[in-house]
N, C-alpha and C. Protein backbone atom coordinates (compact mmCIF):
# COMPACT_ATOMS: atom_id res chain seq x y z
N UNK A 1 11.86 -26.89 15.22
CA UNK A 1 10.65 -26.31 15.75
C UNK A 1 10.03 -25.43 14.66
N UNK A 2 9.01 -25.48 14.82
CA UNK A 2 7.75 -25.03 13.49
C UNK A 2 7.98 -23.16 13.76
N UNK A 3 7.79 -22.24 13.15
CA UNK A 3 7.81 -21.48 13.25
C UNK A 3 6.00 -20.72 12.96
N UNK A 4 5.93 -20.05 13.55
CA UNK A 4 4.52 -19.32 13.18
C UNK A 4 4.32 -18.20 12.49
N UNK A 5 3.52 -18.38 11.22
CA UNK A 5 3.62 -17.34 10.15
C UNK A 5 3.16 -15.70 11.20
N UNK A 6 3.77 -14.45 10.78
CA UNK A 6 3.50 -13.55 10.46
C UNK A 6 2.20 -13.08 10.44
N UNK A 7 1.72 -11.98 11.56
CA UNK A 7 0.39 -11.69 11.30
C UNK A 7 0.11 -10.24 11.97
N UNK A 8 -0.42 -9.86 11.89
CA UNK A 8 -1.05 -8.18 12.39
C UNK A 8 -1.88 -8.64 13.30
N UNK A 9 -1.46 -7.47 14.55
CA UNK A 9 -2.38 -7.75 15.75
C UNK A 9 -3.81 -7.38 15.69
N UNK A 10 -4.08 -7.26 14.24
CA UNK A 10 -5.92 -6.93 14.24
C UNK A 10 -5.95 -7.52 13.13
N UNK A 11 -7.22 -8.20 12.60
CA UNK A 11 -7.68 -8.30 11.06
C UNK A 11 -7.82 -7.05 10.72
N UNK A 12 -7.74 -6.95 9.21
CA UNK A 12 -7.82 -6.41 8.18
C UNK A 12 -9.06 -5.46 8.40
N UNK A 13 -10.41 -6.29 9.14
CA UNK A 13 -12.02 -5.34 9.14
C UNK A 13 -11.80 -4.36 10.07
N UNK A 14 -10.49 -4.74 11.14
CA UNK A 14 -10.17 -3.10 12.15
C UNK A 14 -9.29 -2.29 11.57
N UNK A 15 -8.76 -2.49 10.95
CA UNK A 15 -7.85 -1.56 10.00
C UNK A 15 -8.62 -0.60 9.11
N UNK A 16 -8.28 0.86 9.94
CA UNK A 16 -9.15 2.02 9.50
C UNK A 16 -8.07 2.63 8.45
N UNK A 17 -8.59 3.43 7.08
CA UNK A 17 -7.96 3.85 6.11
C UNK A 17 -7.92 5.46 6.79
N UNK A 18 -7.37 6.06 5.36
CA UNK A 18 -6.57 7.31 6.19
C UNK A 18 -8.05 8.06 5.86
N UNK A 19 -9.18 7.53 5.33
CA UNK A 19 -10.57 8.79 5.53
C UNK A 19 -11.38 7.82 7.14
N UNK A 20 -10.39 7.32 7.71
CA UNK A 20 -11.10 6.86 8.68
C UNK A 20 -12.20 5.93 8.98
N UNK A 21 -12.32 5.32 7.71
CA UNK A 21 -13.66 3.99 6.97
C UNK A 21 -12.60 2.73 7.49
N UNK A 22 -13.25 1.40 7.24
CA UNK A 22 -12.32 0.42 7.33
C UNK A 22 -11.73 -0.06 6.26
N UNK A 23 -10.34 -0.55 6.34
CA UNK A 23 -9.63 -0.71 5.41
C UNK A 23 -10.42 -1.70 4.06
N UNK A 24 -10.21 -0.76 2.86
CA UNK A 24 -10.40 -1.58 1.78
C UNK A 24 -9.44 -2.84 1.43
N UNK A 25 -9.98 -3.88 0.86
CA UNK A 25 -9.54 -4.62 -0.40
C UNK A 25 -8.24 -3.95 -0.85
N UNK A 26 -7.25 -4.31 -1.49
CA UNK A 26 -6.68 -3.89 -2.49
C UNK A 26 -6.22 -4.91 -3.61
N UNK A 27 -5.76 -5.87 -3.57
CA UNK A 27 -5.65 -6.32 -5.06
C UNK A 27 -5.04 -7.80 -4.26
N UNK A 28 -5.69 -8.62 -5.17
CA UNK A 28 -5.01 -10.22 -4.51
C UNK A 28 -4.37 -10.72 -5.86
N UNK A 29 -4.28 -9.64 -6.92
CA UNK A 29 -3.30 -9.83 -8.28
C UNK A 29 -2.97 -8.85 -9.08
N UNK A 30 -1.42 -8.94 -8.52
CA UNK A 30 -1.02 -9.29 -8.20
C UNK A 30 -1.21 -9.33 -6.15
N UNK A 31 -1.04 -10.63 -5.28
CA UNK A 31 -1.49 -10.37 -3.70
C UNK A 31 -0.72 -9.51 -3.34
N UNK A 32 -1.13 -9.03 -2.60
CA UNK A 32 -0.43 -7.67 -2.55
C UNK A 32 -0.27 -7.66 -0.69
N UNK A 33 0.31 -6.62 -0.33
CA UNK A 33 0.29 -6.67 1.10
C UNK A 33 1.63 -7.32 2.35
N UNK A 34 2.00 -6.43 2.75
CA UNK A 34 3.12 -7.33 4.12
C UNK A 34 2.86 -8.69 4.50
N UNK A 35 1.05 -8.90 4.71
CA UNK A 35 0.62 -10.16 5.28
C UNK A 35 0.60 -10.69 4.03
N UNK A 36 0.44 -10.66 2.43
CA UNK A 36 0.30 -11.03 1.48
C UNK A 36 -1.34 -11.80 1.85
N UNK A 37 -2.31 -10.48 1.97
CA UNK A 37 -3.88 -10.74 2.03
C UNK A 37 -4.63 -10.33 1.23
N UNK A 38 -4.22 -9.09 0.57
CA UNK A 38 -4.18 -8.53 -0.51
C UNK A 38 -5.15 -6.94 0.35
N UNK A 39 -4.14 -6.83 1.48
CA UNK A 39 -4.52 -5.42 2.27
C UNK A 39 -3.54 -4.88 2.78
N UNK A 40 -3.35 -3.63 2.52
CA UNK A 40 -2.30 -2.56 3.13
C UNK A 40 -2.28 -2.36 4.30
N UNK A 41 -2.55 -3.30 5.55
CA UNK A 41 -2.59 -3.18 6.63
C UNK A 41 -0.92 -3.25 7.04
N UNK A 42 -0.77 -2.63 8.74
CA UNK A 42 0.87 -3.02 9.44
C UNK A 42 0.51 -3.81 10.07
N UNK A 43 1.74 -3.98 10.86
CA UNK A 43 1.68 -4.46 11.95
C UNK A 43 3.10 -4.32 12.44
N UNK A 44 3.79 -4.36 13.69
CA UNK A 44 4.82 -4.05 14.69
C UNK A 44 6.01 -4.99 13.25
N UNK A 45 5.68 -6.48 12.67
CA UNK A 45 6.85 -6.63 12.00
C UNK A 45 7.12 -6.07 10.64
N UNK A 46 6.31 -5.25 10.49
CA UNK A 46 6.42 -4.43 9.33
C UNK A 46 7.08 -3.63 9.39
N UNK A 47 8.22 -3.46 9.41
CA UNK A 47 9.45 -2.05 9.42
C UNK A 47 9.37 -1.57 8.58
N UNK A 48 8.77 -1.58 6.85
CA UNK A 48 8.83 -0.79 6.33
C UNK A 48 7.51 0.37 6.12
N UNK A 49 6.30 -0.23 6.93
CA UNK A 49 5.10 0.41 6.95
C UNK A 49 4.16 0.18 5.55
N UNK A 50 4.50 -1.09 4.98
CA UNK A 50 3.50 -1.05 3.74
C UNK A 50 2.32 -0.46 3.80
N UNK A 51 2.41 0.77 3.63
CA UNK A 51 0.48 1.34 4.22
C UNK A 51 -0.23 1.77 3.66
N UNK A 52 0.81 2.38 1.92
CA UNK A 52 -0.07 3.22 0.80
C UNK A 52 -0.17 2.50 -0.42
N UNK A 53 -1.62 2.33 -0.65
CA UNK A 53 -2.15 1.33 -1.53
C UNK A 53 -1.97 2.31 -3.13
N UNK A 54 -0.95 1.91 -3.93
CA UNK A 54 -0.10 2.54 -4.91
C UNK A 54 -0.24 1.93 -6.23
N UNK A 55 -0.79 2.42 -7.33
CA UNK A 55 -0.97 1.82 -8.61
C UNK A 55 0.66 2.14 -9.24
N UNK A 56 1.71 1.38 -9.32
CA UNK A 56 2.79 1.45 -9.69
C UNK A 56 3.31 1.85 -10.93
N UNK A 57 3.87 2.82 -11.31
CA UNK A 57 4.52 3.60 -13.01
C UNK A 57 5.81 2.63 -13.63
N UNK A 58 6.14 2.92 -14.54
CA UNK A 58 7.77 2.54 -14.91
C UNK A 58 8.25 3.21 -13.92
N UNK A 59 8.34 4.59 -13.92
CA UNK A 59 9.18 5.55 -13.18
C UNK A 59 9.15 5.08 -12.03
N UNK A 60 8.51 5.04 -11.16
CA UNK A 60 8.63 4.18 -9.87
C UNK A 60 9.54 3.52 -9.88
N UNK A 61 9.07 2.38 -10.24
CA UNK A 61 9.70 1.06 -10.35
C UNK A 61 11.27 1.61 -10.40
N UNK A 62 11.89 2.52 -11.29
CA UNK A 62 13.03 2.76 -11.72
C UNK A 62 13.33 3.57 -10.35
N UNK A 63 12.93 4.39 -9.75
CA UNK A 63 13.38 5.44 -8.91
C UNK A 63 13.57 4.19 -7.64
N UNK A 64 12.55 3.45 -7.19
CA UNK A 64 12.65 2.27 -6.45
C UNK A 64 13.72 1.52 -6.46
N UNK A 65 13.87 0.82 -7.49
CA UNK A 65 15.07 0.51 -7.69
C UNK A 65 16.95 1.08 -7.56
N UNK A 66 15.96 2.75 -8.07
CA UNK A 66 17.74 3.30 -7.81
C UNK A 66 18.03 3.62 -6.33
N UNK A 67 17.14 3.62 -5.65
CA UNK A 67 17.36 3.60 -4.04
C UNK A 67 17.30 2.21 -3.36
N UNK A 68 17.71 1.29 -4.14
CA UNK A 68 17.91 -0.32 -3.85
C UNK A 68 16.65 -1.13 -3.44
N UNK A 69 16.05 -0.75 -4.04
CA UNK A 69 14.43 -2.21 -3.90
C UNK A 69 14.48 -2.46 -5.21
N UNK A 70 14.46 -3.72 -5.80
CA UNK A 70 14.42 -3.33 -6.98
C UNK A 70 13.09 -4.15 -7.17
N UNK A 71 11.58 -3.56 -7.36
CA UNK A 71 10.27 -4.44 -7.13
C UNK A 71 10.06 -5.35 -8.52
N UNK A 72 11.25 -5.14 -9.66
CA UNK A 72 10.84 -6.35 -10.54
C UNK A 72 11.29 -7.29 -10.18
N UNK A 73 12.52 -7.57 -9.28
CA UNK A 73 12.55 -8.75 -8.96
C UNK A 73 11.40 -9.67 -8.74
N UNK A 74 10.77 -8.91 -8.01
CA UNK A 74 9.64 -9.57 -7.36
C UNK A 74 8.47 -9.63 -8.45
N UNK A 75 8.63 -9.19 -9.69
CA UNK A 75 7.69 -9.53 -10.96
C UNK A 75 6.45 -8.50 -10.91
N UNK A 76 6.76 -6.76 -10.46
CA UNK A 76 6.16 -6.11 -10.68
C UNK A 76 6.44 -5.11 -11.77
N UNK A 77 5.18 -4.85 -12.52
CA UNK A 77 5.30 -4.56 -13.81
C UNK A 77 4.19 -2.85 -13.59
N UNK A 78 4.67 -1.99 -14.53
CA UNK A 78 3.96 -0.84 -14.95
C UNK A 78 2.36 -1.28 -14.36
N UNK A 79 1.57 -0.36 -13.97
CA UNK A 79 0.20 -1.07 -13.45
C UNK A 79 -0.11 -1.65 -12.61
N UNK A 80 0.56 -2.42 -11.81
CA UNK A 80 0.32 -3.20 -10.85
C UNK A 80 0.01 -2.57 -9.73
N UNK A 81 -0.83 -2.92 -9.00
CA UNK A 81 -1.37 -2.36 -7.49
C UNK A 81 -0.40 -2.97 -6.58
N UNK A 82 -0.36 -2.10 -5.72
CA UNK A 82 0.76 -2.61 -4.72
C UNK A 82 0.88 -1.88 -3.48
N UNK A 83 1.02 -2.67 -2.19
CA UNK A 83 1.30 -1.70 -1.24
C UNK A 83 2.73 -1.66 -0.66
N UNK A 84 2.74 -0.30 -0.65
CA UNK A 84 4.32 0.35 -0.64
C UNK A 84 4.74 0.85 0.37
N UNK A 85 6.20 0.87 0.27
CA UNK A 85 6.23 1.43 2.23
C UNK A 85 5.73 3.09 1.68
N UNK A 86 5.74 3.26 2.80
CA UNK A 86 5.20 5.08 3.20
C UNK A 86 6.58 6.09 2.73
N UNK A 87 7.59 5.77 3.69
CA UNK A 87 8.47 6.86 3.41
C UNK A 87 9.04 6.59 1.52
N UNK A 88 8.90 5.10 1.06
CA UNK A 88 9.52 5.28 -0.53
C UNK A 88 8.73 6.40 -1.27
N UNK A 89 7.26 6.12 -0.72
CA UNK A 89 6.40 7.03 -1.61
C UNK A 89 6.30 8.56 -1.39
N UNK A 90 7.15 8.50 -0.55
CA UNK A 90 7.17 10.23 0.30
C UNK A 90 8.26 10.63 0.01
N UNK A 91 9.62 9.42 -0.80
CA UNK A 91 10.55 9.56 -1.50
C UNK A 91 10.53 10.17 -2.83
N UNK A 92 9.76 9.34 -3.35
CA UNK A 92 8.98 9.57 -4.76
C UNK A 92 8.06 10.47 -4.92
N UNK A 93 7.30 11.50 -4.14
CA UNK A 93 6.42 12.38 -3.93
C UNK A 93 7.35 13.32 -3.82
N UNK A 94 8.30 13.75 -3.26
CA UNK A 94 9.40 14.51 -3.15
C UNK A 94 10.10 14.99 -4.20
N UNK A 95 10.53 13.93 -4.65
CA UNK A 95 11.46 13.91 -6.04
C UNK A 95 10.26 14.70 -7.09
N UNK A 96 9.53 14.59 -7.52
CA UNK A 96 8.43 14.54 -8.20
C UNK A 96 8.80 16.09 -8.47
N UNK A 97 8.86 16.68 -10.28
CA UNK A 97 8.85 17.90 -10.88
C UNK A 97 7.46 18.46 -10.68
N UNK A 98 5.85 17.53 -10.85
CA UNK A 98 5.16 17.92 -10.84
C UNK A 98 3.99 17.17 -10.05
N UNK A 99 2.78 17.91 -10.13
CA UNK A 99 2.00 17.05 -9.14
C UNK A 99 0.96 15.69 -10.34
N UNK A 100 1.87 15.62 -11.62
CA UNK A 100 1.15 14.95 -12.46
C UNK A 100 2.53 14.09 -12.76
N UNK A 101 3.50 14.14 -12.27
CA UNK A 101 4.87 13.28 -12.19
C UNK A 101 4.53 12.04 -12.48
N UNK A 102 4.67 11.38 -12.92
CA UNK A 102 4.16 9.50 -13.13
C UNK A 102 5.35 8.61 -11.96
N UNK A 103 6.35 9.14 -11.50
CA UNK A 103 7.36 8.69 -10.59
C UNK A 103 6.41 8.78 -9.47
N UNK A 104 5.54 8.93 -8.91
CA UNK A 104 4.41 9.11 -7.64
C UNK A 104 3.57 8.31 -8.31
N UNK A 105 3.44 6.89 -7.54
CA UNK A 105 2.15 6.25 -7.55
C UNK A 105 0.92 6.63 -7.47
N UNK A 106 -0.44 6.67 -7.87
CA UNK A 106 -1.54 6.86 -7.91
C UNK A 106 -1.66 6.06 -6.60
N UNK A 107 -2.71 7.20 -5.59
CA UNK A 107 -2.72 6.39 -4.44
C UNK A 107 -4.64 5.93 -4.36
N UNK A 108 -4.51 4.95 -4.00
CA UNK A 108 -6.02 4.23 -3.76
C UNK A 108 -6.61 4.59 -1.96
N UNK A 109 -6.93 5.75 -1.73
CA UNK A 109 -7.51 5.88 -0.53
C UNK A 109 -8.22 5.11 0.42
N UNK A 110 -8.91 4.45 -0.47
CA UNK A 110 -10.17 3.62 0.70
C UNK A 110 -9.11 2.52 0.89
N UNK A 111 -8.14 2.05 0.47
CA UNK A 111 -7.16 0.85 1.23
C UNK A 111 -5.92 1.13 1.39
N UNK A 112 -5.67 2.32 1.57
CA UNK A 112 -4.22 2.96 2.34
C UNK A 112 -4.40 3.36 3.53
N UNK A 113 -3.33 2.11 4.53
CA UNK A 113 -4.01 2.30 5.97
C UNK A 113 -3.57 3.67 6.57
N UNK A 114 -4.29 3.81 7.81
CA UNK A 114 -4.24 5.15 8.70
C UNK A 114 -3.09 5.44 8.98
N UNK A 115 -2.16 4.69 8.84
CA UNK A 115 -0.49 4.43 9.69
C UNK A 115 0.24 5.15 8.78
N UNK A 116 0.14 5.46 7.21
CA UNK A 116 0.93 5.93 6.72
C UNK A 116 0.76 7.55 6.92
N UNK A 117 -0.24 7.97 7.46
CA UNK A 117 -0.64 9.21 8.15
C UNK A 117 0.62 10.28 9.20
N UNK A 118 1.23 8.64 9.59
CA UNK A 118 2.49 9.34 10.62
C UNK A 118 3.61 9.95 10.12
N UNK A 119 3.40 9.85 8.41
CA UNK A 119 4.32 10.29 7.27
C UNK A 119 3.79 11.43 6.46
N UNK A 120 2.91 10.98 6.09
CA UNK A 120 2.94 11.40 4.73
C UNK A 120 1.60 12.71 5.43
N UNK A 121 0.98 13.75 4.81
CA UNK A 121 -0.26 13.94 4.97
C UNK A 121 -1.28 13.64 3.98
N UNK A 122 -2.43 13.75 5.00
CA UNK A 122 -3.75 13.60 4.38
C UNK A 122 -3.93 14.53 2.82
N UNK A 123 -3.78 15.70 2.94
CA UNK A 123 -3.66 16.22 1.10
C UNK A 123 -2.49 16.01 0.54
N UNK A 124 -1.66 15.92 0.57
CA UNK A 124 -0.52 14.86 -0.18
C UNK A 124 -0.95 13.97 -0.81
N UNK A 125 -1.61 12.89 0.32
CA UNK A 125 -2.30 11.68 -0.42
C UNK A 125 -3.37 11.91 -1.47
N UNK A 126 -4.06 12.90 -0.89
CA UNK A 126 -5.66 12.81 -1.50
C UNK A 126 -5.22 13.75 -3.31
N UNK A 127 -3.88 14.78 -3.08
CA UNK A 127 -3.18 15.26 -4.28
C UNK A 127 -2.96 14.19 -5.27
N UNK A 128 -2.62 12.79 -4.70
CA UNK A 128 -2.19 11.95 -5.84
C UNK A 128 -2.98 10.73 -5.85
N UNK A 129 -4.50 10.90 -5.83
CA UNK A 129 -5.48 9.65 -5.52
C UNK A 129 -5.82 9.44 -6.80
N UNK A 130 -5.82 8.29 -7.01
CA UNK A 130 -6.36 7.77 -7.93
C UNK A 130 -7.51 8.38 -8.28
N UNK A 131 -7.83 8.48 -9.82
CA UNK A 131 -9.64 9.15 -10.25
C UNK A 131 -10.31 8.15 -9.24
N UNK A 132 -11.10 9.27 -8.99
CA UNK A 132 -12.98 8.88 -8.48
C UNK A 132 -12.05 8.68 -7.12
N UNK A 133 -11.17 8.66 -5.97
CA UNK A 133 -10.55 8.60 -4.59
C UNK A 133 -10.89 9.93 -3.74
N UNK A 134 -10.34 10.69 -4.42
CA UNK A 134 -10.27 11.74 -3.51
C UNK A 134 -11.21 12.29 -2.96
N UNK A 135 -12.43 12.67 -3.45
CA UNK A 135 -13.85 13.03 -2.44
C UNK A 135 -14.76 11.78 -2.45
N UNK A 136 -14.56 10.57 -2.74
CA UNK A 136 -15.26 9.69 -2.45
C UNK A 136 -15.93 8.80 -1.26
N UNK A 137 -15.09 9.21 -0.39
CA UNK A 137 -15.22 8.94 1.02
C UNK A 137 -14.93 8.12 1.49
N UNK A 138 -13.99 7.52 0.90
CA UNK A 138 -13.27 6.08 0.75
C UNK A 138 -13.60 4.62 0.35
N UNK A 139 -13.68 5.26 -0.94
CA UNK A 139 -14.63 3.91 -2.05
C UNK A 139 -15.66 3.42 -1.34
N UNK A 140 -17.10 4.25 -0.69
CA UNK A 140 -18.35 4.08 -0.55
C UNK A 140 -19.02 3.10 -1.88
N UNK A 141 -18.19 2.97 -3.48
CA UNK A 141 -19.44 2.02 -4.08
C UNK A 141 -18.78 1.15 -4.16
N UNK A 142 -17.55 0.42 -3.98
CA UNK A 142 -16.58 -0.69 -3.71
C UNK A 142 -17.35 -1.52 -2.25
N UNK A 143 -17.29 -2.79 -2.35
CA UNK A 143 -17.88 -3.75 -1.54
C UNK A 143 -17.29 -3.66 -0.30
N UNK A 144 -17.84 -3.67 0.41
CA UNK A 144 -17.92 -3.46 2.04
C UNK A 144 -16.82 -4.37 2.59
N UNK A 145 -15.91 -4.20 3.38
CA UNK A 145 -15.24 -5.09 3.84
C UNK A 145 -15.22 -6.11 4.69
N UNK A 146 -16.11 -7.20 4.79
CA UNK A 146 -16.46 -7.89 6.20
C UNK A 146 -15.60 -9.00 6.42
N UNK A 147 -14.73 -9.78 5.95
CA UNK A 147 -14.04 -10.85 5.63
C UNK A 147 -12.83 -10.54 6.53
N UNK A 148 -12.63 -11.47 7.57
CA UNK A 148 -10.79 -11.36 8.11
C UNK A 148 -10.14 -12.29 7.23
N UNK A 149 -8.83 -12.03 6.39
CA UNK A 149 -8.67 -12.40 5.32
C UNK A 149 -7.62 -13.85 6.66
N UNK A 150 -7.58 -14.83 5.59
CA UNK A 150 -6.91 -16.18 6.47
C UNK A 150 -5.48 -16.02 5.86
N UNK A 151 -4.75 -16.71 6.95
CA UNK A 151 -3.91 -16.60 6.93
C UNK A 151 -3.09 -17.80 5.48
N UNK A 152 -2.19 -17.42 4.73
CA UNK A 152 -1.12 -18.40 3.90
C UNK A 152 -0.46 -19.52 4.17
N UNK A 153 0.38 -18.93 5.40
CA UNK A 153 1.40 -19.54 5.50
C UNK A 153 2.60 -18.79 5.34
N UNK A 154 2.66 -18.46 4.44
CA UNK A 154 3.80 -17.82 3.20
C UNK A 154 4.02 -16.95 4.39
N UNK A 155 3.39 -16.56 5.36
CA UNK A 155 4.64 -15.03 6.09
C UNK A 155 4.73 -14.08 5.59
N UNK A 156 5.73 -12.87 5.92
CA UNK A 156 5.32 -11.48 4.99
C UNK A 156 6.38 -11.71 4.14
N UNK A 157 6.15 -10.49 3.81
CA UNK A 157 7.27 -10.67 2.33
C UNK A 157 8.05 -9.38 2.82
N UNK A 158 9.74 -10.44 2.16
CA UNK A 158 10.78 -9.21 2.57
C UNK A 158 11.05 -8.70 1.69
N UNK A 159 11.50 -7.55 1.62
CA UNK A 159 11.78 -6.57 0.45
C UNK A 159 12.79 -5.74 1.20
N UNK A 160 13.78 -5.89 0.47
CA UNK A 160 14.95 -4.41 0.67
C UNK A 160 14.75 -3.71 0.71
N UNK A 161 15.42 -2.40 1.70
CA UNK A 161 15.15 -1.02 1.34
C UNK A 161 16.28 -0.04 1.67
């Protein structure tokens, strides 16, 4: 019997970010995303809450890894956009000597969904936003989101944690 891919009980255009706009875009390269749509949206099979849209460091990657994900498996490299669970980055926000730490992802506001909110807070996030994020109002000159992104096939993607 066929199995049915993986999906969030809303598209992507109801998925409100944590300034309360609808969820941005985030990167379809590397695709990024639980649904692999290239959006930081949840949904109920998402246990790990992929919700914060995260420009990824070495340090990451390494601190990630030493708490058992290890995201190069999966062929992520220094730079890469990515959405991350909530509590790793609240792991890595923690750990962090400073608020300029490179082990804390640069977070992309206008496509880090509302859900990681139940974690992390709103100046936390907006502390480690990517330039031009934080009073922007959630990438107002970035293209409007109208597209429900279609589905793969491919299912979500599992990742250890």
């Amino acid at each position: 019997m066929a199995t049915k891919p993986a999906s969030s009980t809303k598209p992507s255009n109801h998925n409100l970010n944590v300034l309360k706009k609808p969820l941005g875009l985030f990167s379809k390269q590397p695709m990024t995303g639980f649904y692999r749509d290239g959006y930081c949206r949840t949904g109920p099979e998402d246990k790990g809450n992929h919700a914060v849209a995260g420009l990824v460091t070495n340090e990451f990657l390494d601190f990630s890894a030493s708490r058992g994900n290890n995201l190069r498996d999966i062929g992520l490299t220094d730079g890469c956009k990515w959405c991350l669970c909530t509590n790793r980055w609240k792991e890595a926000m923690e750990a962090a000597k400073s608020a300029d730490d490179p082990v804390v992802p640069k977070v992309f506001l206008h496509a880090t969904d509302e859900s990681a909110l139940k974690a992390i807070g709103l100046e936390d996030l907006k502390r480690f936003a990517a330039e031009g994020e934080a009073g922007s109002g959630g990438g107002a000159t970035r293209n409007p989101v109208s597209q429900t992104p279609s589905a793969d096939g491919r299912g979500p993607i599992r990742e250890t944690h």
